[in-house]
PDB file of N, CA and C in Angstrom:
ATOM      1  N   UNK A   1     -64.858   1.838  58.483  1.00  0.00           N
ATOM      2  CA  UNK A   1     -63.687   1.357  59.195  1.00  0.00           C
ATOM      3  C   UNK A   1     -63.282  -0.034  58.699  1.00  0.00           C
ATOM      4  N   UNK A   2     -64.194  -0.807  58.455  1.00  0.00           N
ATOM      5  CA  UNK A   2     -63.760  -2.226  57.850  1.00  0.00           C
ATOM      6  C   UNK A   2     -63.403  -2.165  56.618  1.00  0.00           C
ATOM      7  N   UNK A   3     -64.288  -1.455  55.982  1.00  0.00           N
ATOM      8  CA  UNK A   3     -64.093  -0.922  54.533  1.00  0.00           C
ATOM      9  C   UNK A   3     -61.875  -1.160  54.566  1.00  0.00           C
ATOM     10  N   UNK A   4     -61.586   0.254  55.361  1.00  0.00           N
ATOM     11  CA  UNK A   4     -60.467   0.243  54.877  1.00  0.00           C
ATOM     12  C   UNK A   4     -59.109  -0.701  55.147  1.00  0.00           C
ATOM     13  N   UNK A   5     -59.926  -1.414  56.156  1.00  0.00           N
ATOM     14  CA  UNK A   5     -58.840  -2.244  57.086  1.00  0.00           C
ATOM     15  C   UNK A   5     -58.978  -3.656  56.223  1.00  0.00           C
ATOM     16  N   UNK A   6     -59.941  -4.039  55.763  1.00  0.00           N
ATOM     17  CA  UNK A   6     -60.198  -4.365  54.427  1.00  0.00           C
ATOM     18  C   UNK A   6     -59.081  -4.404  53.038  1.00  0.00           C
ATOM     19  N   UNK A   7     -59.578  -3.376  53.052  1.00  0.00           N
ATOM     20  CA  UNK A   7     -58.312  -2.851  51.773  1.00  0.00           C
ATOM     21  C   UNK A   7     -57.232  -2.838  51.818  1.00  0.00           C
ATOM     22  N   UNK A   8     -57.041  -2.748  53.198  1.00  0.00           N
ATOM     23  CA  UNK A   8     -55.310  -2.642  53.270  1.00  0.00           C
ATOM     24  C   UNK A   8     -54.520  -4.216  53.194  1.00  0.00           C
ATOM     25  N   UNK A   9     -55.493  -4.737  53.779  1.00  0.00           N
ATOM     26  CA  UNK A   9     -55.353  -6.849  53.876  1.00  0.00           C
ATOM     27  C   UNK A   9     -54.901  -6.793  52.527  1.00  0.00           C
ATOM     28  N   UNK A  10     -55.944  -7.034  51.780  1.00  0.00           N
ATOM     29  CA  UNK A  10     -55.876  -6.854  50.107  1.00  0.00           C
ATOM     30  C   UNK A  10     -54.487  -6.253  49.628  1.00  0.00           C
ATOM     31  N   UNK A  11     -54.323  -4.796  50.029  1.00  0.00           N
ATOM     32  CA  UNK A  11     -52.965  -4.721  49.391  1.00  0.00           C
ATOM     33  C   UNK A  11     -51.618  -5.087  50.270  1.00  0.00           C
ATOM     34  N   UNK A  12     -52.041  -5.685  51.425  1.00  0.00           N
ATOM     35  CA  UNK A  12     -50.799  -6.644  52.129  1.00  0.00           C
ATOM     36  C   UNK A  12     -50.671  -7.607  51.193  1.00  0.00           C
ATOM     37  N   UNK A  13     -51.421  -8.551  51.084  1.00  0.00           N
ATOM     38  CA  UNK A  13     -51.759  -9.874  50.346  1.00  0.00           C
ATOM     39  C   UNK A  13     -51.301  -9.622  48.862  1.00  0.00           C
ATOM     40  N   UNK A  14     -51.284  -8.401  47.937  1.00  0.00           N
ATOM     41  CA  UNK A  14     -51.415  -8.518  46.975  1.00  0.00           C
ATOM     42  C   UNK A  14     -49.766  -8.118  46.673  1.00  0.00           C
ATOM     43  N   UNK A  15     -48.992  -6.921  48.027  1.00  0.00           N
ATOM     44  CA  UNK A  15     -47.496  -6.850  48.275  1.00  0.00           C
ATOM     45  C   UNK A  15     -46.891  -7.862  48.137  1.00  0.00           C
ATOM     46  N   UNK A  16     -47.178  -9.176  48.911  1.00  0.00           N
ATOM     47  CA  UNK A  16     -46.597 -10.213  49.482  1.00  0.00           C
ATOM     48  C   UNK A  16     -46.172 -11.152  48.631  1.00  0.00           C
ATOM     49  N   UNK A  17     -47.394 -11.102  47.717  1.00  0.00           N
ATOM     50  CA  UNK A  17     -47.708 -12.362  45.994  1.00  0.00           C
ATOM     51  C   UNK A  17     -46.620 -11.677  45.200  1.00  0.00           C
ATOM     52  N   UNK A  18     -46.568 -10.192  44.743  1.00  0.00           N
ATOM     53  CA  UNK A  18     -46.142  -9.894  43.651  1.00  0.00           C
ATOM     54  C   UNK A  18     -44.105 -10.159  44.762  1.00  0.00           C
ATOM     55  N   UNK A  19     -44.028 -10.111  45.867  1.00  0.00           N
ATOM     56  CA  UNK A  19     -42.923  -9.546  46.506  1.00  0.00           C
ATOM     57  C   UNK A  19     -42.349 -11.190  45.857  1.00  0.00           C
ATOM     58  N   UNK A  20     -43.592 -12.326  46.265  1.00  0.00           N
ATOM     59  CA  UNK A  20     -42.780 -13.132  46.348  1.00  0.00           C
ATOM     60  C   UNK A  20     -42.186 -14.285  44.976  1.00  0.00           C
ATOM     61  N   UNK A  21     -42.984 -13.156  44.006  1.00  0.00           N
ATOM     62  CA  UNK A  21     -42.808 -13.483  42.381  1.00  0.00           C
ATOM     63  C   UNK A  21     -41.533 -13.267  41.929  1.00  0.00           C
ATOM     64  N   UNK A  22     -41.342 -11.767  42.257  1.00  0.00           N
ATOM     65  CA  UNK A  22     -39.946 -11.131  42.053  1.00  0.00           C
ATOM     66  C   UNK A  22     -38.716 -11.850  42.646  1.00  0.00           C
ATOM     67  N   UNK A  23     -38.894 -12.078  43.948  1.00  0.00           N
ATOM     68  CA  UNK A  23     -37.945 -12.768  44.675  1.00  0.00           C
ATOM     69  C   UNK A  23     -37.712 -14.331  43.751  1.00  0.00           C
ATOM     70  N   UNK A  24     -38.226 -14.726  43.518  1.00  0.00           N
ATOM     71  CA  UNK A  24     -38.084 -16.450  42.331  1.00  0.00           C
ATOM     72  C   UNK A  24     -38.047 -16.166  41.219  1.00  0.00           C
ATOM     73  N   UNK A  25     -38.534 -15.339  40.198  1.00  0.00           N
ATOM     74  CA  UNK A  25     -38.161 -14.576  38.652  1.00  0.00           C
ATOM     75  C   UNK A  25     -37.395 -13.922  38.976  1.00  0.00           C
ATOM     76  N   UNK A  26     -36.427 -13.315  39.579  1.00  0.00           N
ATOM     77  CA  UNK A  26     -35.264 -12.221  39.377  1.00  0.00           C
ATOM     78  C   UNK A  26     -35.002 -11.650  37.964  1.00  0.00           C
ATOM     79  N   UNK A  27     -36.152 -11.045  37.499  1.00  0.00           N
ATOM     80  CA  UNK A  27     -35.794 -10.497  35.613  1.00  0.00           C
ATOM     81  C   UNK A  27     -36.192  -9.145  35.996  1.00  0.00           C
ATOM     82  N   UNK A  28     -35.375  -8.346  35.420  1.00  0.00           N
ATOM     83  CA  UNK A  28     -35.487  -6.602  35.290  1.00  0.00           C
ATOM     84  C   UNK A  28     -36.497  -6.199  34.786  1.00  0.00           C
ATOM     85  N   UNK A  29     -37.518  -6.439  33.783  1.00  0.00           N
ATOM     86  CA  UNK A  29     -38.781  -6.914  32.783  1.00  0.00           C
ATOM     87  C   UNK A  29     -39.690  -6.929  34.011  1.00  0.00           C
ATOM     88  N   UNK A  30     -39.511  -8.215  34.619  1.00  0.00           N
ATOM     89  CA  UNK A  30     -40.734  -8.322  35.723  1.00  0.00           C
ATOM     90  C   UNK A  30     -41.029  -7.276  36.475  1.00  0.00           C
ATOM     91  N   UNK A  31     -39.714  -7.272  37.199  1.00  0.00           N
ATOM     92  CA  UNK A  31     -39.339  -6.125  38.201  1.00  0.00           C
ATOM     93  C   UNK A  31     -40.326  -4.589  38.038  1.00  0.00           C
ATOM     94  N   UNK A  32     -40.247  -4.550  36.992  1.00  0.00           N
ATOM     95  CA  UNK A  32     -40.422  -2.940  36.467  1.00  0.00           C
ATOM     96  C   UNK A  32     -41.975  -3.198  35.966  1.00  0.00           C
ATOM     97  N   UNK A  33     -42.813  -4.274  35.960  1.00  0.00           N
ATOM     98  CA  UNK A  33     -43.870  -4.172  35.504  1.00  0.00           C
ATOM     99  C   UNK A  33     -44.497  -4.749  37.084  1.00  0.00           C
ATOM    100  N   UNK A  34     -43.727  -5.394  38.104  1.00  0.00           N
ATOM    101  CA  UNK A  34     -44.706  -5.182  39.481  1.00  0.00           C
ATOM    102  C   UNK A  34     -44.276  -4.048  39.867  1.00  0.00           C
ATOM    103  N   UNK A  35     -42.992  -3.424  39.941  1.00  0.00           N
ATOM    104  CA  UNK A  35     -43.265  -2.415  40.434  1.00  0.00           C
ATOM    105  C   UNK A  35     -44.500  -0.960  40.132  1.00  0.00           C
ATOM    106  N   UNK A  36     -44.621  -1.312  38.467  1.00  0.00           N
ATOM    107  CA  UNK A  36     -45.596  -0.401  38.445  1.00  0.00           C
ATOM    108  C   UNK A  36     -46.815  -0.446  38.774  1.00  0.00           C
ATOM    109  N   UNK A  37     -47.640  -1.965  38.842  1.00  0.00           N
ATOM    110  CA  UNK A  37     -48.468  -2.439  39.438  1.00  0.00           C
ATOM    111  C   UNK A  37     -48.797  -2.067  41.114  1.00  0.00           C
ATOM    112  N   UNK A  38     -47.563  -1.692  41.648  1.00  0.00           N
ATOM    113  CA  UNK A  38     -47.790  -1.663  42.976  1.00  0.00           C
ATOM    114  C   UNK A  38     -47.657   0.023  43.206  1.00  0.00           C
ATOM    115  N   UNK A  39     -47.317   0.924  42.457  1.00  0.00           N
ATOM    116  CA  UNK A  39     -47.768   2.233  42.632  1.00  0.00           C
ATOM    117  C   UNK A  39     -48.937   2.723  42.153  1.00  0.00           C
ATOM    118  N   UNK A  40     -49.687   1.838  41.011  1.00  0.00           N
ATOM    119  CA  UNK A  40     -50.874   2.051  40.324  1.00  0.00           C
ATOM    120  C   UNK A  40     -51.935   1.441  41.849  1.00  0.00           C
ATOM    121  N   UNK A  41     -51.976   0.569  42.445  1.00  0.00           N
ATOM    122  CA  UNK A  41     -52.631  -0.001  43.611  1.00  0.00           C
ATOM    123  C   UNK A  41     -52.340   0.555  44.501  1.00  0.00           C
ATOM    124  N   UNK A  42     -50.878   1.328  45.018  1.00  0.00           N
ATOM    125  CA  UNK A  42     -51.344   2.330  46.213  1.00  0.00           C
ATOM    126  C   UNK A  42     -51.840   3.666  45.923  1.00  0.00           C
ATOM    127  N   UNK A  43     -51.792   3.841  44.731  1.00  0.00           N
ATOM    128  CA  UNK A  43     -52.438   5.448  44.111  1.00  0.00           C
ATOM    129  C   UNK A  43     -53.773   5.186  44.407  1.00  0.00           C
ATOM    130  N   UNK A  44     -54.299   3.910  44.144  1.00  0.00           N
ATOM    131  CA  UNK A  44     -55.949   3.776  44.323  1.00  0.00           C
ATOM    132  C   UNK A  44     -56.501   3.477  45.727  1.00  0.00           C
ATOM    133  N   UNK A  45     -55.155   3.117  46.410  1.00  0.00           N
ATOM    134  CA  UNK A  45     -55.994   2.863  47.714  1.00  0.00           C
ATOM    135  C   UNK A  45     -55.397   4.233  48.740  1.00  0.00           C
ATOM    136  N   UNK A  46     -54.629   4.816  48.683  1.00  0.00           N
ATOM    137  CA  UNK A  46     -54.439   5.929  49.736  1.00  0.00           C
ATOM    138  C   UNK A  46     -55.059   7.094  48.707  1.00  0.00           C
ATOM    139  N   UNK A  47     -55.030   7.354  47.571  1.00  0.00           N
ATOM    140  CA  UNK A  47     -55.382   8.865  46.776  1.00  0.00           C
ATOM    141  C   UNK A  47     -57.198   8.506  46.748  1.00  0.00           C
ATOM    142  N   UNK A  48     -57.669   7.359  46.141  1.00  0.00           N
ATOM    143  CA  UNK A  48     -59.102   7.399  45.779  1.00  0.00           C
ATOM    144  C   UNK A  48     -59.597   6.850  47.094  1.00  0.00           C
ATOM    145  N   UNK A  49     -59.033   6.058  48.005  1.00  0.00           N
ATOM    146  CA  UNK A  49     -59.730   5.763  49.198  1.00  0.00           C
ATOM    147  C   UNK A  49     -60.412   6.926  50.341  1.00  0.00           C
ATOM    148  N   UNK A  50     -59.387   8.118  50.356  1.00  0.00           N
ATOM    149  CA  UNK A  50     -59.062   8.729  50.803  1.00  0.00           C
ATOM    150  C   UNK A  50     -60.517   9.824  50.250  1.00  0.00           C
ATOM    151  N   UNK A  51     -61.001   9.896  49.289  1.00  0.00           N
ATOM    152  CA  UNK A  51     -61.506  10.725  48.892  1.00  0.00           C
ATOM    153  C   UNK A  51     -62.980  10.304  48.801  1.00  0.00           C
ATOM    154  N   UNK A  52     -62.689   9.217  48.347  1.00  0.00           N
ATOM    155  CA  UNK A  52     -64.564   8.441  48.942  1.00  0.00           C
ATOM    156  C   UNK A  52     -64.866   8.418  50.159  1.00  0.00           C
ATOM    157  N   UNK A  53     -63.519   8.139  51.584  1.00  0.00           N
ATOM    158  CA  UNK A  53     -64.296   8.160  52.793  1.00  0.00           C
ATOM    159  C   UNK A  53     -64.698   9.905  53.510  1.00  0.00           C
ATOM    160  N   UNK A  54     -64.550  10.751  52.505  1.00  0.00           N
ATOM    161  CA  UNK A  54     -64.137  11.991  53.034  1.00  0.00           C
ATOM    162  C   UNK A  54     -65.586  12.178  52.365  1.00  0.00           C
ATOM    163  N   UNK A  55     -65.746  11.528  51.574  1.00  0.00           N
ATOM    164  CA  UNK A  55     -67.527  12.030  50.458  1.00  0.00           C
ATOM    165  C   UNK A  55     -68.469  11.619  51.508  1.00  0.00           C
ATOM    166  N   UNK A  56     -67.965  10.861  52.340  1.00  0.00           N
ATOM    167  CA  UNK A  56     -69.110  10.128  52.943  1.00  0.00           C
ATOM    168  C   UNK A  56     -69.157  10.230  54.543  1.00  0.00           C
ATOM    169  N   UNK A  57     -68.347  11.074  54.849  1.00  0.00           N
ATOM    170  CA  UNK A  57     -68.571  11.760  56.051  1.00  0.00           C
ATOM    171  C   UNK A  57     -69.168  13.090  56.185  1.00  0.00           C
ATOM    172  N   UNK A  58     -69.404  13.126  55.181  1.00  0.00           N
ATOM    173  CA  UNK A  58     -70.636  14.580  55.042  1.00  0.00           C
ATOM    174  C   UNK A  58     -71.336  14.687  54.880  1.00  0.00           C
TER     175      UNK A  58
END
């Protein structure tokens, strides 16, 4: 349970940094390289999170 509530801080915190990069660089370049950053980090925390806490309830 901490584990994930945990993780999610982390990718609040890590939303917030890249949100507030973009917002002061306004470049299309940037844009498109946090945005991919931030689907590569929720792929790992809802797809692989998801599958380790499920390993470990059994």
């Amino acid at each position: 349970m901490t584990d994930s509530i945990l993780a999610f801080v982390a990718f609040a915190v890590l939303v917030a940094f890249l949100g507030i990069l973009v917002f002061y660089v306004p470049r299309l370049d940037l844009g498109l390289v946090v945005g991919a950053t931030l689907l590569l980090a929720a792929y790992d925390f809802f797809w692989h999170g998801r599958k380790h806490s499920a390993k470990n309830k059994q």
